[in-house]
N, C-alpha and C. Protein backbone atom coordinates (compact mmCIF):
# COMPACT_ATOMS: atom_id res chain seq x y z
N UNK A 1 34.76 -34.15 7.96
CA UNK A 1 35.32 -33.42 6.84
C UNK A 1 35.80 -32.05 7.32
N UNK A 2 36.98 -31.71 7.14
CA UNK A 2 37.43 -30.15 7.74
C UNK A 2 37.62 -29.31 7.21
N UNK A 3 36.79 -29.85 5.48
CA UNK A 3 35.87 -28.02 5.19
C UNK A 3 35.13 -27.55 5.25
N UNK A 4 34.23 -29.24 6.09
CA UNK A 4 32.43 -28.97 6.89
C UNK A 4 32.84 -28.22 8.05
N UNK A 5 33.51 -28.72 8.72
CA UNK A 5 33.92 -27.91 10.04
C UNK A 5 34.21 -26.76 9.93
N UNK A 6 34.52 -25.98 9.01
CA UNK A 6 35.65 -24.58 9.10
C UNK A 6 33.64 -24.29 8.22
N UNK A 7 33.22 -24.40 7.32
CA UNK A 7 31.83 -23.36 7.28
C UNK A 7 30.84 -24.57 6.92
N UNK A 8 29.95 -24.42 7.30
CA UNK A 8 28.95 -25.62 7.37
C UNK A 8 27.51 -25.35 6.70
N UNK A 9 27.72 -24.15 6.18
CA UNK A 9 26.53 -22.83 5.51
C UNK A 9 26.83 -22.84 3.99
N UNK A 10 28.42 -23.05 3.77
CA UNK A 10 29.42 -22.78 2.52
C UNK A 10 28.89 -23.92 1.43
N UNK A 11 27.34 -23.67 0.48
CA UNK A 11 27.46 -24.14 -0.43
C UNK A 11 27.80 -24.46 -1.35
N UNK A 12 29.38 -23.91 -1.26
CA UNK A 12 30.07 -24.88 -2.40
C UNK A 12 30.46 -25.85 -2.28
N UNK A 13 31.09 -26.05 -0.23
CA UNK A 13 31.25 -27.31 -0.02
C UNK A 13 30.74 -28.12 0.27
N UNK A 14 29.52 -27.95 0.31
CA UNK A 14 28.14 -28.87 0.29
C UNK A 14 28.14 -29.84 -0.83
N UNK A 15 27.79 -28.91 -1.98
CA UNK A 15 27.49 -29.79 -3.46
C UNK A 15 28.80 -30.20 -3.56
N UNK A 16 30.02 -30.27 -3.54
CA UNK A 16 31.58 -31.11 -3.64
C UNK A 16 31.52 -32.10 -2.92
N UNK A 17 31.25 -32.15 -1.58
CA UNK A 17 30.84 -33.27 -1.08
C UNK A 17 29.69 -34.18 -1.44
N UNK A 18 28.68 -33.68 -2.12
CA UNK A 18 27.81 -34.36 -2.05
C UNK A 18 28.02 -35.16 -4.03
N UNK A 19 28.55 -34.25 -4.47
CA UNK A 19 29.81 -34.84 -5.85
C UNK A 19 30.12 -35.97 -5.44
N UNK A 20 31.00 -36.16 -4.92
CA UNK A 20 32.03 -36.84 -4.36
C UNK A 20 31.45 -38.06 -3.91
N UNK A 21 30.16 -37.80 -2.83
CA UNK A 21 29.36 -39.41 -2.67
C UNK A 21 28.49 -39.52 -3.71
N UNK A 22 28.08 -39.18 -4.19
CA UNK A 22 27.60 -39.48 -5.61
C UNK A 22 28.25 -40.24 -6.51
N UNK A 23 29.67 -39.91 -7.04
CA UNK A 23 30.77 -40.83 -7.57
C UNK A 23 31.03 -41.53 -6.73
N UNK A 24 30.94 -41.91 -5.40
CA UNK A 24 31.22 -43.13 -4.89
C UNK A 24 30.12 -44.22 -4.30
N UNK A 25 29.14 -43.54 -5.47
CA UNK A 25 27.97 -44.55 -5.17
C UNK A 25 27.09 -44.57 -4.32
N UNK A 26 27.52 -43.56 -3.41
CA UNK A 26 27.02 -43.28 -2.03
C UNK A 26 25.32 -42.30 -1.82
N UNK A 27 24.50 -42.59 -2.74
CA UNK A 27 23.33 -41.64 -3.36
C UNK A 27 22.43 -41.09 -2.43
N UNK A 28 22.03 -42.06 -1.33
CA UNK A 28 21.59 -41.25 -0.14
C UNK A 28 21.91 -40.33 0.49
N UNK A 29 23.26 -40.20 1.11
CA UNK A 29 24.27 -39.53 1.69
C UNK A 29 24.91 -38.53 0.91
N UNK A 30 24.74 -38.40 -0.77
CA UNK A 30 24.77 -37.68 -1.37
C UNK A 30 23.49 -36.51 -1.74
N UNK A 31 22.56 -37.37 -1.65
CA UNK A 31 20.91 -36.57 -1.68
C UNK A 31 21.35 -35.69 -0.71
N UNK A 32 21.39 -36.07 0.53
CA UNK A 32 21.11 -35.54 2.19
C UNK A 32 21.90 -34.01 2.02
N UNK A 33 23.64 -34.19 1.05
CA UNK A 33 24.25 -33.25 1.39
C UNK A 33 23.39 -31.88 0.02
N UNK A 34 23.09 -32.74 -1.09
CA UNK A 34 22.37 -31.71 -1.85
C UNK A 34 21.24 -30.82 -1.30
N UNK A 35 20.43 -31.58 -0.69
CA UNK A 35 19.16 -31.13 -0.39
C UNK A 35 19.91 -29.86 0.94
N UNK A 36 20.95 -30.09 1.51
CA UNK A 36 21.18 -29.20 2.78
C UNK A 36 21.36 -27.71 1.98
N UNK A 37 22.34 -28.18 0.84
CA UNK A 37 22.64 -27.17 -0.19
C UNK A 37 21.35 -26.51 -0.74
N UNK A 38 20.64 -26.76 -1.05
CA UNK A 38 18.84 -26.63 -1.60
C UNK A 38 18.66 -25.23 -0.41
N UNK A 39 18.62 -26.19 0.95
CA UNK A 39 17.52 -25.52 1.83
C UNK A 39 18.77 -23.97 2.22
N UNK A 40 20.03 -24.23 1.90
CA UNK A 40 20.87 -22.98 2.01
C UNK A 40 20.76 -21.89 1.11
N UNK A 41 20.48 -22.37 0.04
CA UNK A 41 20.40 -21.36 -1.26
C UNK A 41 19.14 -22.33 -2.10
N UNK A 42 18.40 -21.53 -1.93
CA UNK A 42 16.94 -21.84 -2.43
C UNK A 42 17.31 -21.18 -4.04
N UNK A 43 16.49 -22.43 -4.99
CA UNK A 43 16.62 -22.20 -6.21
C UNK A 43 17.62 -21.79 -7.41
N UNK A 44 18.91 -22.51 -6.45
CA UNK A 44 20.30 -22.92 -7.09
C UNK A 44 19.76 -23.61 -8.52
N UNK A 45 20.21 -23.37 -9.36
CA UNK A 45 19.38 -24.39 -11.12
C UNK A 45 20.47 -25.60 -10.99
N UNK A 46 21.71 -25.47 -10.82
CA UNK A 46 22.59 -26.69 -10.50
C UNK A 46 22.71 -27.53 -9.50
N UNK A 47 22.36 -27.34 -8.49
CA UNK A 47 21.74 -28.10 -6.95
C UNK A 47 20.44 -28.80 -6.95
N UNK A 48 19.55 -28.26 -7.44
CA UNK A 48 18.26 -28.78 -8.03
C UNK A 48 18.39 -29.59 -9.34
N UNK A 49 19.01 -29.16 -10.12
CA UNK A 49 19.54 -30.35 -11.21
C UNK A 49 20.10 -31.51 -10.51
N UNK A 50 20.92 -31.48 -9.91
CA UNK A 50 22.22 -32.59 -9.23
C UNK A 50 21.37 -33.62 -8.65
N UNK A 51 20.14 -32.53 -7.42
CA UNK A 51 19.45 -33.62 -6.64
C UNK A 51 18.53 -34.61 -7.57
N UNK A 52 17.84 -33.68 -9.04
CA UNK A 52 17.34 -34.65 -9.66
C UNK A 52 18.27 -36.03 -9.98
N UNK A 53 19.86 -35.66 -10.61
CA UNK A 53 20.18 -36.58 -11.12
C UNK A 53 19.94 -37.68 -9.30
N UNK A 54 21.00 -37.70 -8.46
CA UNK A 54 20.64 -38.55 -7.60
C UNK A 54 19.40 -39.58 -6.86
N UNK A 55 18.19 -38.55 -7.41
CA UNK A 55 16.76 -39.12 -6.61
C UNK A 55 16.85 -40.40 -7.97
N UNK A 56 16.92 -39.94 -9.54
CA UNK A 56 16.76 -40.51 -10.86
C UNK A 56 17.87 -42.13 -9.87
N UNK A 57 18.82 -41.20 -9.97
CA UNK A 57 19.71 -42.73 -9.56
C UNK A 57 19.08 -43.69 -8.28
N UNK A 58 18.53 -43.06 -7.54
CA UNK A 58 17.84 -43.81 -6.32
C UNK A 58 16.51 -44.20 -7.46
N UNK A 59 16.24 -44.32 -8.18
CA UNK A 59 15.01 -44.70 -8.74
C UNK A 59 13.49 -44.03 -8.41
N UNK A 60 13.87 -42.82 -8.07
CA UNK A 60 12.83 -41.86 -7.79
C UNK A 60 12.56 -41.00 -8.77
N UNK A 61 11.69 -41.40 -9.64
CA UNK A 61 11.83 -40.91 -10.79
C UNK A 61 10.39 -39.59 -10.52
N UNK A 62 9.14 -39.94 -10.40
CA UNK A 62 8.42 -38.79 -10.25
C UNK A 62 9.17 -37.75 -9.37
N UNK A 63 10.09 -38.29 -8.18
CA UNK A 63 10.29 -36.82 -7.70
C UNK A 63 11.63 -36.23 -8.59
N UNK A 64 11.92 -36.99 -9.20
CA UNK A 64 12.95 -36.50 -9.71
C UNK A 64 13.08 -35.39 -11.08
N UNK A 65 11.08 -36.23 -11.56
CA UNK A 65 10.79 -34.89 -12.76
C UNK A 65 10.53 -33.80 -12.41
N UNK A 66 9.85 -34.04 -11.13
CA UNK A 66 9.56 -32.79 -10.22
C UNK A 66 10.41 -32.04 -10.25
N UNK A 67 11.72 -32.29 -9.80
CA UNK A 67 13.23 -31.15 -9.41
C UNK A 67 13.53 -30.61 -10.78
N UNK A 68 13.37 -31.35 -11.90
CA UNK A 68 14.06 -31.18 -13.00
C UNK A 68 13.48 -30.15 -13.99
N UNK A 69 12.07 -30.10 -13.56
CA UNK A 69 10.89 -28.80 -13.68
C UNK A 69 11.35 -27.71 -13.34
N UNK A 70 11.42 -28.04 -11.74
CA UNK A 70 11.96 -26.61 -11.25
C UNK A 70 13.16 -25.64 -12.05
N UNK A 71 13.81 -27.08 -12.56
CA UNK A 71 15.67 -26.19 -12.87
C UNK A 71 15.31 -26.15 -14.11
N UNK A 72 14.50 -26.58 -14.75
CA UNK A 72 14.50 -25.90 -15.88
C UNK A 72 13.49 -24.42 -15.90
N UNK A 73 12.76 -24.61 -15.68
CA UNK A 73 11.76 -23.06 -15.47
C UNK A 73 12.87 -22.01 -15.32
N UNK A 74 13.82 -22.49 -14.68
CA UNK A 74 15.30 -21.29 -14.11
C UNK A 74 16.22 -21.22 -15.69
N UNK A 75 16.43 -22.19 -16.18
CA UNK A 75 17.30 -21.91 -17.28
C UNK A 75 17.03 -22.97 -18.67
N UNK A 76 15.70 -22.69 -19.19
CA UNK A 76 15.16 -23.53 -20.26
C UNK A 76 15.74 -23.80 -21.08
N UNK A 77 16.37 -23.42 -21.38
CA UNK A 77 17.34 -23.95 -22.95
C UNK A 77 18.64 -24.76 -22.54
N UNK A 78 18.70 -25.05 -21.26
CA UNK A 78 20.17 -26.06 -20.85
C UNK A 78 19.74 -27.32 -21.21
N UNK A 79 20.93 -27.79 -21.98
CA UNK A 79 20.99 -29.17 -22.78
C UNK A 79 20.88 -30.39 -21.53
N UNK A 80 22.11 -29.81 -20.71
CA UNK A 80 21.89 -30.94 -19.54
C UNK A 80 20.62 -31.43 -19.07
N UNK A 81 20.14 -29.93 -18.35
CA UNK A 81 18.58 -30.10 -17.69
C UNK A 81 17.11 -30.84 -19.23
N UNK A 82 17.63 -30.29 -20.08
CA UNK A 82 16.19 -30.82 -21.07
C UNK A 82 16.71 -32.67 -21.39
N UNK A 83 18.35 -33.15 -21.85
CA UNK A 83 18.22 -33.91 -21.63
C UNK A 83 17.99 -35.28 -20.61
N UNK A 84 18.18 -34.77 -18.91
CA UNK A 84 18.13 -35.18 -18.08
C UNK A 84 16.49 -35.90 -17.79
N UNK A 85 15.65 -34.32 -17.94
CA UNK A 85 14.21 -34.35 -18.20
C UNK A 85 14.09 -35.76 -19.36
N UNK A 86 14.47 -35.97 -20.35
CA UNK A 86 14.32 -36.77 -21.52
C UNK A 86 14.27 -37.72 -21.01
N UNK A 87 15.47 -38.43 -20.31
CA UNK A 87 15.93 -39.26 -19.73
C UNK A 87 14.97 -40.16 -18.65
N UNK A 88 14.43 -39.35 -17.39
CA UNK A 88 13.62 -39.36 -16.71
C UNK A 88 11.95 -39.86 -17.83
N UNK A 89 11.38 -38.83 -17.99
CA UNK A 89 10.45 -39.59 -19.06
C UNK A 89 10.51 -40.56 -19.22
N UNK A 90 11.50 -41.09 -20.04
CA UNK A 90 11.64 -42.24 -20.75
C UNK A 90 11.37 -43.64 -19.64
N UNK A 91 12.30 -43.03 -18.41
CA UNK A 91 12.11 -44.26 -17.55
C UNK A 91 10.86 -43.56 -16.71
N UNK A 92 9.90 -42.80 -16.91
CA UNK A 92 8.52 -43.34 -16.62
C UNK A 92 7.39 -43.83 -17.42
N UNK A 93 8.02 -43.85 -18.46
CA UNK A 93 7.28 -44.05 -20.04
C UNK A 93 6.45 -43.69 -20.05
């Protein structure tokens, strides 16, 4: 990718890429690029949301309430993050 090459630190093009395999189904390889994003900018509320949605889609659901904790503690009243959380629940019943 040669907007990994030109900054490889540049978390915006981290989470776009990791967008991008996400919509193409690609959820591992999409985790891998979130989580790089994570360990670049610690306690992003939208990077930590994202990775929840992906782990949820890998069927990792405890770690996925886990992440979804975190991003909400950061911004409690987001509809996304409380319904995401909902969501999750539900599929641990």
């Amino acid at each position: 990718n040669k907007a990994e090459e030109l900054d490889k630190d540049d978390t915006f093009i981290l989470r776009n890429k990791a967008n991008v395999l996400k919509n193409m189904g690609k959820f591992e390889e999409s985790l891998h690029y979130f989580l790089l994003s994570e360990e670049k900018e610690p306690g992003d509320e939208f990077t930590i949301s994202q990775i929840a949605e992906v782990l949820c889609l890998l069927g990792k659901y405890e770690e996925a309430f886990e992440k979804i904790v975190i991003a909400e503690k950061s911004m409690p009243n987001d509809w996304w993050n409380l319904s995401r959380k909902a969501d999750i629940m539900m599929r641990l019943g």
